[in-house]
C-alpha atoms as a PDB file:
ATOM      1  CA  UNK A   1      22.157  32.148 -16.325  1.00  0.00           C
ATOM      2  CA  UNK A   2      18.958  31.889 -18.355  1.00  0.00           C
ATOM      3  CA  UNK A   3      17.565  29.908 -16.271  1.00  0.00           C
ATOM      4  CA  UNK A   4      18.318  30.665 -12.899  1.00  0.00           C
ATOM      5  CA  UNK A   5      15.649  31.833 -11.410  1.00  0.00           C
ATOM      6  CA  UNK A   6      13.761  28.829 -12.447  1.00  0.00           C
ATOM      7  CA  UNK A   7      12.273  26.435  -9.115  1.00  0.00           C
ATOM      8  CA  UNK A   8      14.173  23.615  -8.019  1.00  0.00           C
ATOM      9  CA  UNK A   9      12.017  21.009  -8.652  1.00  0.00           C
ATOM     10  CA  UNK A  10      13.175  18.928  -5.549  1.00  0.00           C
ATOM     11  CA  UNK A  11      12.854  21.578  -3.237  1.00  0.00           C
ATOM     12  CA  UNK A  12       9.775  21.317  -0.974  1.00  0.00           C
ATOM     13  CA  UNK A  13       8.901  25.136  -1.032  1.00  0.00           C
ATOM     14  CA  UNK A  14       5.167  25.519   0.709  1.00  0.00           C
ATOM     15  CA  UNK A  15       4.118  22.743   3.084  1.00  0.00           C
ATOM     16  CA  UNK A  16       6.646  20.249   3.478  1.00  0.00           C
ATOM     17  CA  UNK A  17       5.652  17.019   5.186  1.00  0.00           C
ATOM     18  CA  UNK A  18       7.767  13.986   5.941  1.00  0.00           C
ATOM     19  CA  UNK A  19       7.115  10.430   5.208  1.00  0.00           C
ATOM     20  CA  UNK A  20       9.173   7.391   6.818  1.00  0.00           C
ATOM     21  CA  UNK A  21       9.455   4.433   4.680  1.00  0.00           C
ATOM     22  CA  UNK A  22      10.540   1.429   7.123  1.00  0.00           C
ATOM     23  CA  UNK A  23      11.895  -2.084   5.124  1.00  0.00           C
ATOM     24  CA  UNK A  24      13.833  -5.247   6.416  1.00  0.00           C
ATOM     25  CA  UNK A  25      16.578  -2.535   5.347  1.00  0.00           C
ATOM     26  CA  UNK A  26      15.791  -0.011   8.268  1.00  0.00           C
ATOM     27  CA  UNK A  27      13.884   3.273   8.055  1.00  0.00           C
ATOM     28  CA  UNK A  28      14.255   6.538   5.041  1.00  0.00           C
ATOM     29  CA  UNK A  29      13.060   9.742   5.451  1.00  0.00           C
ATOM     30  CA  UNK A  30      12.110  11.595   2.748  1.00  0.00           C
ATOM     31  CA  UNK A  31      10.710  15.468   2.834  1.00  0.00           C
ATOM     32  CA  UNK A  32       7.588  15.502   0.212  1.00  0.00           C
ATOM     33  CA  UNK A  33       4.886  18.573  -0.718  1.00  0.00           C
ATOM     34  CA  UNK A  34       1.953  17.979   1.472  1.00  0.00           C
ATOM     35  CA  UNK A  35      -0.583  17.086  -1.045  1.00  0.00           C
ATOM     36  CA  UNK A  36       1.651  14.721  -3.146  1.00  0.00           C
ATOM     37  CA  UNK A  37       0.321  11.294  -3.858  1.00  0.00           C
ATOM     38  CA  UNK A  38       2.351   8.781  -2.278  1.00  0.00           C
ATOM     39  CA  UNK A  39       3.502   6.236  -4.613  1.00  0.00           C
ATOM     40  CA  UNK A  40       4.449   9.357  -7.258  1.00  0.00           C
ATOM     41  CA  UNK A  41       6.410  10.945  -4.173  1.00  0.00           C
ATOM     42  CA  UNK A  42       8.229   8.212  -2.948  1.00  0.00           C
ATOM     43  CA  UNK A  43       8.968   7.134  -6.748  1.00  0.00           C
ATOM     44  CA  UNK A  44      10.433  10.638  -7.673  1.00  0.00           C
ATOM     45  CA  UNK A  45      12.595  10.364  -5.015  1.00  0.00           C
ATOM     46  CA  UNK A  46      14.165   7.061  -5.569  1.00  0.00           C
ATOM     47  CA  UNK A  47      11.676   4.820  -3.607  1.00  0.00           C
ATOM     48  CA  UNK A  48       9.852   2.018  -4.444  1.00  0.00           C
ATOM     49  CA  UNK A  49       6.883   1.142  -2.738  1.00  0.00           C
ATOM     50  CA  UNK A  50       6.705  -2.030  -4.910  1.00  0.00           C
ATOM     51  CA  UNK A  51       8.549  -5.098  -4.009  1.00  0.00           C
ATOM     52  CA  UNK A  52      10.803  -7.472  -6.755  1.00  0.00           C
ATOM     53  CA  UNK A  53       9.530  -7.926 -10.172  1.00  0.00           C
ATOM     54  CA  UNK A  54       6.253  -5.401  -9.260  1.00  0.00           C
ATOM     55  CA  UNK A  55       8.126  -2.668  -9.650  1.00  0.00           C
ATOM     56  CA  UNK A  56       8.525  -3.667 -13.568  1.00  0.00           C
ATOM     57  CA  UNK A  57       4.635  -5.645 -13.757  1.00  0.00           C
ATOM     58  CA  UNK A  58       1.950  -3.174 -12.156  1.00  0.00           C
ATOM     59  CA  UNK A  59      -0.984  -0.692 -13.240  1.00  0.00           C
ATOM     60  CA  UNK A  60       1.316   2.603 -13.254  1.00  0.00           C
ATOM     61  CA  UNK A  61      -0.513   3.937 -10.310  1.00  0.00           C
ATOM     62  CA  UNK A  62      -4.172   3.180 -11.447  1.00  0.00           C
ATOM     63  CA  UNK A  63      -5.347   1.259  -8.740  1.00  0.00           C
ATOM     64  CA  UNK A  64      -6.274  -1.794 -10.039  1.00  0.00           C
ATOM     65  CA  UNK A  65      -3.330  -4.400  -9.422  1.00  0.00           C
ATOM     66  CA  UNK A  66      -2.431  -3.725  -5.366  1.00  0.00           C
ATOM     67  CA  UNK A  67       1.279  -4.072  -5.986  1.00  0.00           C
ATOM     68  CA  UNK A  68       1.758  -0.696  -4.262  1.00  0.00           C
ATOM     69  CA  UNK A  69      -0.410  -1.669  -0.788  1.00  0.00           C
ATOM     70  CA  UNK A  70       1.664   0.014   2.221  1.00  0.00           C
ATOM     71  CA  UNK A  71       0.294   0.008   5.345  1.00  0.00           C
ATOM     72  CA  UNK A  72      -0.006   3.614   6.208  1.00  0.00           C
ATOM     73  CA  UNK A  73       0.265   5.210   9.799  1.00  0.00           C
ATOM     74  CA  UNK A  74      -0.037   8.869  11.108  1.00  0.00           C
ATOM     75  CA  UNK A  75       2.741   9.849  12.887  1.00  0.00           C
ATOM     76  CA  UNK A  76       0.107  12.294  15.209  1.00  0.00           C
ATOM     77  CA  UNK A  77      -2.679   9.846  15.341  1.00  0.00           C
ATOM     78  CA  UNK A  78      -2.674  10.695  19.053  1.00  0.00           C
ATOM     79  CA  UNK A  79      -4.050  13.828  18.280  1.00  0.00           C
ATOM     80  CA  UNK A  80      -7.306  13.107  16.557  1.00  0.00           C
ATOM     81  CA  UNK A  81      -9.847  13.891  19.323  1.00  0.00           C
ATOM     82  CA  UNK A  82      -8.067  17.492  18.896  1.00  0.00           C
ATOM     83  CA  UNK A  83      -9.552  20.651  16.926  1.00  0.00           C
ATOM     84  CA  UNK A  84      -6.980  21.406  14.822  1.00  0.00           C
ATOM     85  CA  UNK A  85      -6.213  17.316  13.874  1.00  0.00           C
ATOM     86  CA  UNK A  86      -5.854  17.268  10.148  1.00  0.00           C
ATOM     87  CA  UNK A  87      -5.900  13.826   8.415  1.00  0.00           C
ATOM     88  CA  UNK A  88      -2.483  12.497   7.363  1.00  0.00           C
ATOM     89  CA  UNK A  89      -3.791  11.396   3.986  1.00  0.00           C
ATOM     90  CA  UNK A  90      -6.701  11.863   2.156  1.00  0.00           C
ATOM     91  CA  UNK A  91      -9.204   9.828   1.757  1.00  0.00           C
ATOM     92  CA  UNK A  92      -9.215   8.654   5.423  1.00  0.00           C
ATOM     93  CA  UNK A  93     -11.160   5.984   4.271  1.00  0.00           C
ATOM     94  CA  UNK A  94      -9.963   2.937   1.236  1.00  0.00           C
ATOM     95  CA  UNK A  95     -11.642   4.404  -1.686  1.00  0.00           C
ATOM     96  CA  UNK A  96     -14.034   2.095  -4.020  1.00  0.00           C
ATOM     97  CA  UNK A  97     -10.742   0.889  -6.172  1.00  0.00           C
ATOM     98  CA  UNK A  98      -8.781   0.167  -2.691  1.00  0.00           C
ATOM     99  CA  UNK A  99     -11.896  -1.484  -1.370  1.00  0.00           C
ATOM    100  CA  UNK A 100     -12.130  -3.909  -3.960  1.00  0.00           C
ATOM    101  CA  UNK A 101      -8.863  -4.443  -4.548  1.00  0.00           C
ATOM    102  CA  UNK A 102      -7.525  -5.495  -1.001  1.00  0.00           C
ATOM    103  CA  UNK A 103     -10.609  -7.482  -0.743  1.00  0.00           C
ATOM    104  CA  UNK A 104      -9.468  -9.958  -4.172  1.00  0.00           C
ATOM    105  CA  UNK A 105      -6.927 -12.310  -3.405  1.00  0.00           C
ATOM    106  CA  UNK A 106      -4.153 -12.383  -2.624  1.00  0.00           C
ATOM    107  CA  UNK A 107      -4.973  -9.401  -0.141  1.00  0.00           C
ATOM    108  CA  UNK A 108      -7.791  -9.834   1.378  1.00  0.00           C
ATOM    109  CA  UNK A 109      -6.750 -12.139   4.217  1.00  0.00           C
ATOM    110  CA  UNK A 110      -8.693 -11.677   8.132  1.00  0.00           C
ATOM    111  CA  UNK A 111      -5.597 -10.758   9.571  1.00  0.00           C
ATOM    112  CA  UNK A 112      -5.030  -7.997   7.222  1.00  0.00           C
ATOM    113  CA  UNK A 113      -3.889  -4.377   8.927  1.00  0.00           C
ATOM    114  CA  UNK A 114      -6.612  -1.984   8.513  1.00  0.00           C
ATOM    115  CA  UNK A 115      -3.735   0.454   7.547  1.00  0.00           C
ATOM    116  CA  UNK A 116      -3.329  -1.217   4.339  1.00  0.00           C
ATOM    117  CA  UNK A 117      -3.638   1.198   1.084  1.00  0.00           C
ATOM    118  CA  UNK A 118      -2.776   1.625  -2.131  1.00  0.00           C
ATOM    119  CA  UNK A 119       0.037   4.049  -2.163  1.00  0.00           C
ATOM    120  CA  UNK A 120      -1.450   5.315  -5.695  1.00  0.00           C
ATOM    121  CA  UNK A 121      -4.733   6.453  -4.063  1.00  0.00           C
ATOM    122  CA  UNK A 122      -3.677   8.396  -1.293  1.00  0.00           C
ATOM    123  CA  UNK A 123      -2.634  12.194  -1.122  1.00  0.00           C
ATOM    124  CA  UNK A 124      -0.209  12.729   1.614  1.00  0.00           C
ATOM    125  CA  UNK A 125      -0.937  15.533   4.113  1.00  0.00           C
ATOM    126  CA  UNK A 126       0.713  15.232   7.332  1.00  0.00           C
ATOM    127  CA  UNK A 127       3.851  13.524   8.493  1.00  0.00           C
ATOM    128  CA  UNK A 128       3.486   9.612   8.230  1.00  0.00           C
ATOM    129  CA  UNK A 129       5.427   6.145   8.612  1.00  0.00           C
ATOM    130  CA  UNK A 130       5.069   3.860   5.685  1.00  0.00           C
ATOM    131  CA  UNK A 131       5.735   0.278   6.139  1.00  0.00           C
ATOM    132  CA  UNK A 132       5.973  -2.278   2.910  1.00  0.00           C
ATOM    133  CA  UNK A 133       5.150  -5.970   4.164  1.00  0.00           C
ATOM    134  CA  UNK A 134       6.704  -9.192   2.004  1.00  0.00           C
ATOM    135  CA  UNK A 135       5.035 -10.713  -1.007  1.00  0.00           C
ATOM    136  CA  UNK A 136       5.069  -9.680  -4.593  1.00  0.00           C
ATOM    137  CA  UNK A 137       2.008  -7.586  -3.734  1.00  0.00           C
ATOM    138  CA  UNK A 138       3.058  -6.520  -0.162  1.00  0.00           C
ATOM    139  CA  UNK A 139       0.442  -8.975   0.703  1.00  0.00           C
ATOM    140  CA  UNK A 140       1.757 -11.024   3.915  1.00  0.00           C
ATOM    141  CA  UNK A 141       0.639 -10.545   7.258  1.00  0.00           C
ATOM    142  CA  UNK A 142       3.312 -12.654   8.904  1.00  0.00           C
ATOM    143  CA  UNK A 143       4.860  -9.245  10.290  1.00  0.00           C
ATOM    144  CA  UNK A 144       7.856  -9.349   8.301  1.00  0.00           C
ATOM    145  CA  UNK A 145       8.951  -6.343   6.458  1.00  0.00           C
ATOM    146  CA  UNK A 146      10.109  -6.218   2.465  1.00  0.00           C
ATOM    147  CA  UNK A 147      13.370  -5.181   1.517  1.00  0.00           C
ATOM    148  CA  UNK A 148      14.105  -2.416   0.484  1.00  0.00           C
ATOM    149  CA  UNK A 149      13.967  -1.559  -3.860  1.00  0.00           C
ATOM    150  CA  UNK A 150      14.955   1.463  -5.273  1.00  0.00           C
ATOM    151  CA  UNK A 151      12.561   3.043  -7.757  1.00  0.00           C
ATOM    152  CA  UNK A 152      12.632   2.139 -11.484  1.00  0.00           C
ATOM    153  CA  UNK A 153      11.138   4.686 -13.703  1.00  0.00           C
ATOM    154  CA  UNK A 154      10.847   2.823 -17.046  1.00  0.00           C
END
């Protein structure tokens, strides 16, 4: 009992938001701390937003190899032209390392969604919907969706 009043560490205790993560697989919910960058959250709790072998071979969440690119939609987008419309994630905008990363092959393409991010660079802060497309670096833009990995922390 020396520890029992010690947090649970996967409770979501403040501001809970949720993020769906949609695959070939069908659709998880998970229940993360508003703030929480989103590859970190989704890894913690047994997601990967890598596909394959880039879940073994990528930059650890330093924004430099685009394995983790997710495109990344608000679930209250149509509530922007309101007052009290906060951002989902933060930046709004592809930083200077997702700028130049999704803009080197293989991302890069025309048809590429403008929701495409690196889940390592984003903070999540309102509910969203996460979808992982196919290719080793979640690169295609045939439509298809990736299957579904679980996370491995090693």
């Amino acid at each position: 009992a020396l520890f029992s009043s010690a947090p649970d560490n996967n409770s979501i205790e403040d501001n809970p938001v949720n993020v769906t993560f949609e695959t070939a697989t069908g659709a998880k919910s998970v229940n993360i701390q508003q703030g929480e960058l989103l590859r970190s959250a989704l890894l913690k709790r047994g997601i990967s937003p890598h596909n394959g072998k880039s879940r073994l071979i990528n930059c650890k969440g330093l924004g430099t190899c685009g394995t983790c690119a997710v495109e990344i939609y608000d679930n209250k987008a149509q509530s922007i032209g309101e007052d009290s419309y906060t951002p989902a994630v933060v930046p709004t905008e592809r930083t200077t390392k997702e700028k130049l990363r999704l803009n080197f092959p293989p991302h890069g393409s025309e048809d590429q969604s403008p929701s495409l991010r690196l889940a390592c660079q984003v903070q999540v802060e309102g509910d969203i919907t996460v979808k992982k497309r196919t290719g080793f670096w979640g690169q295609d833009t045939d439509g298809k969706l990736a299957d579904e990995y679980d996370a491995e922390l090693w």
